[in-house]
Protein backbone atom coordinates (compact mmCIF):
# COMPACT_ATOMS: atom_id res chain seq x y z
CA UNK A 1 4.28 86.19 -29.41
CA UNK A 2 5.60 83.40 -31.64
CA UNK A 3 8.76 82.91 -28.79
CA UNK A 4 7.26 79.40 -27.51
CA UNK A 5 8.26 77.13 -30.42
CA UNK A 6 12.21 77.19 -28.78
CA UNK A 7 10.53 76.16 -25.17
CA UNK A 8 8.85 72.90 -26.88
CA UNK A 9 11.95 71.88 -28.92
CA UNK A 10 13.63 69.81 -25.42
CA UNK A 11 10.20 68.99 -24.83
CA UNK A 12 10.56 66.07 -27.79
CA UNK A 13 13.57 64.69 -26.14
CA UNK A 14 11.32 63.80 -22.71
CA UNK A 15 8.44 61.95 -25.19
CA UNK A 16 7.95 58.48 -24.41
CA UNK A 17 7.26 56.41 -27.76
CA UNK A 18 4.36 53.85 -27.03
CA UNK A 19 5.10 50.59 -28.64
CA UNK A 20 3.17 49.19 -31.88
CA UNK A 21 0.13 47.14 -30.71
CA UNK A 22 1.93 44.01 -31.74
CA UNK A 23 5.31 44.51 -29.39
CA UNK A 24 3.12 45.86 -26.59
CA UNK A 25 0.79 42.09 -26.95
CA UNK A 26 4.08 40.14 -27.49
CA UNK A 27 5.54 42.16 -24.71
CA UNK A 28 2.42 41.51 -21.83
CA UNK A 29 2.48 37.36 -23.19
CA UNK A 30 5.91 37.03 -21.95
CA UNK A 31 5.31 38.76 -19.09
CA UNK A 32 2.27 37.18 -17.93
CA UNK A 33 4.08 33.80 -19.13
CA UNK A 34 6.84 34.65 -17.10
CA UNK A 35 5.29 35.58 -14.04
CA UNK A 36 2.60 32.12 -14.45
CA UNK A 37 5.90 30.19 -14.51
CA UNK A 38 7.26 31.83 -11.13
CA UNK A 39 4.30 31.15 -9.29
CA UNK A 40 4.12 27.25 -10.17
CA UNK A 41 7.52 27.13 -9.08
CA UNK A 42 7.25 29.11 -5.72
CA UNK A 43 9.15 26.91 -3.04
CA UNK A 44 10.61 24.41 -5.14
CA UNK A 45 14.91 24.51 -5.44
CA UNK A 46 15.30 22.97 -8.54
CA UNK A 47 12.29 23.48 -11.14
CA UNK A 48 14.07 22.03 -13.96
CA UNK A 49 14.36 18.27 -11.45
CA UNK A 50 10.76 18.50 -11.05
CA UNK A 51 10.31 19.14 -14.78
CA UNK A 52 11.91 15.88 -15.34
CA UNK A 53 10.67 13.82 -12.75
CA UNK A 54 7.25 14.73 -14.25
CA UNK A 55 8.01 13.72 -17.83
CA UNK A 56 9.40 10.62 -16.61
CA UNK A 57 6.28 9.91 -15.09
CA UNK A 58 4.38 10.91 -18.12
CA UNK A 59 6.41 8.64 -20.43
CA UNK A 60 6.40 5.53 -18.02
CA UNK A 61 2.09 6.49 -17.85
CA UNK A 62 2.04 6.41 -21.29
CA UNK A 63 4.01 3.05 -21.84
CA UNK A 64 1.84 1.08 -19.16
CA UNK A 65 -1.62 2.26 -21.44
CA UNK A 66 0.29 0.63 -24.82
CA UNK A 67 1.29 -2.40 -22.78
CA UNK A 68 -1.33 -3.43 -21.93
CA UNK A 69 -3.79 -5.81 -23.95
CA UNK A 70 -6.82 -4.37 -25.26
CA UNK A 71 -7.85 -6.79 -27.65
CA UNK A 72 -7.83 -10.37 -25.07
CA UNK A 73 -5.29 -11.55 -28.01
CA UNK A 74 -3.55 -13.67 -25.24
CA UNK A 75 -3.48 -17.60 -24.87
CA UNK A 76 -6.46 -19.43 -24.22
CA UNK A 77 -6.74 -21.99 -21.78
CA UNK A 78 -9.13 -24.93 -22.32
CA UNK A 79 -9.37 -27.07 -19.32
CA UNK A 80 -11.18 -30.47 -19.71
């Protein structure tokens, strides 16, 4: 009656070990962070160009705002 124990000892070899809560979260981040970065690049060649091009734009956006005079601290004209 006690024969089974030798059936289950291969049985530990086919086990799958679940990951700790913390690998598995880490694990479905990157994977949802990978696939979120494949769709906003669907149909362009060269994602890292367009990565560029768009901080270029940011930078040049963001120089025009601290260009420009906010305080009318120019020169005053008095006509008369």
């Amino acid at each position: 009656m006690g024969m089974c124990l030798p059936c289950l000892g291969g049985a530990a070899d086919d086990v799958v070990e679940t990951p700790d809560p913390d690998t598995k979260r880490r694990q479905l981040a990157e994977a949802a962070e990978k696939r979120q970065k494949e769709t906003s690049y669907r149909g362009i060649k060269n994602p890292e160009a367009v990565e560029r091009k768009k901080k270029k734009q940011e930078e040049m956006e963001k120089q025009a705002m601290t260009a420009t005079p906010t305080g009318g601290g120019g020169l005053k004209w008095q006509v008369g």
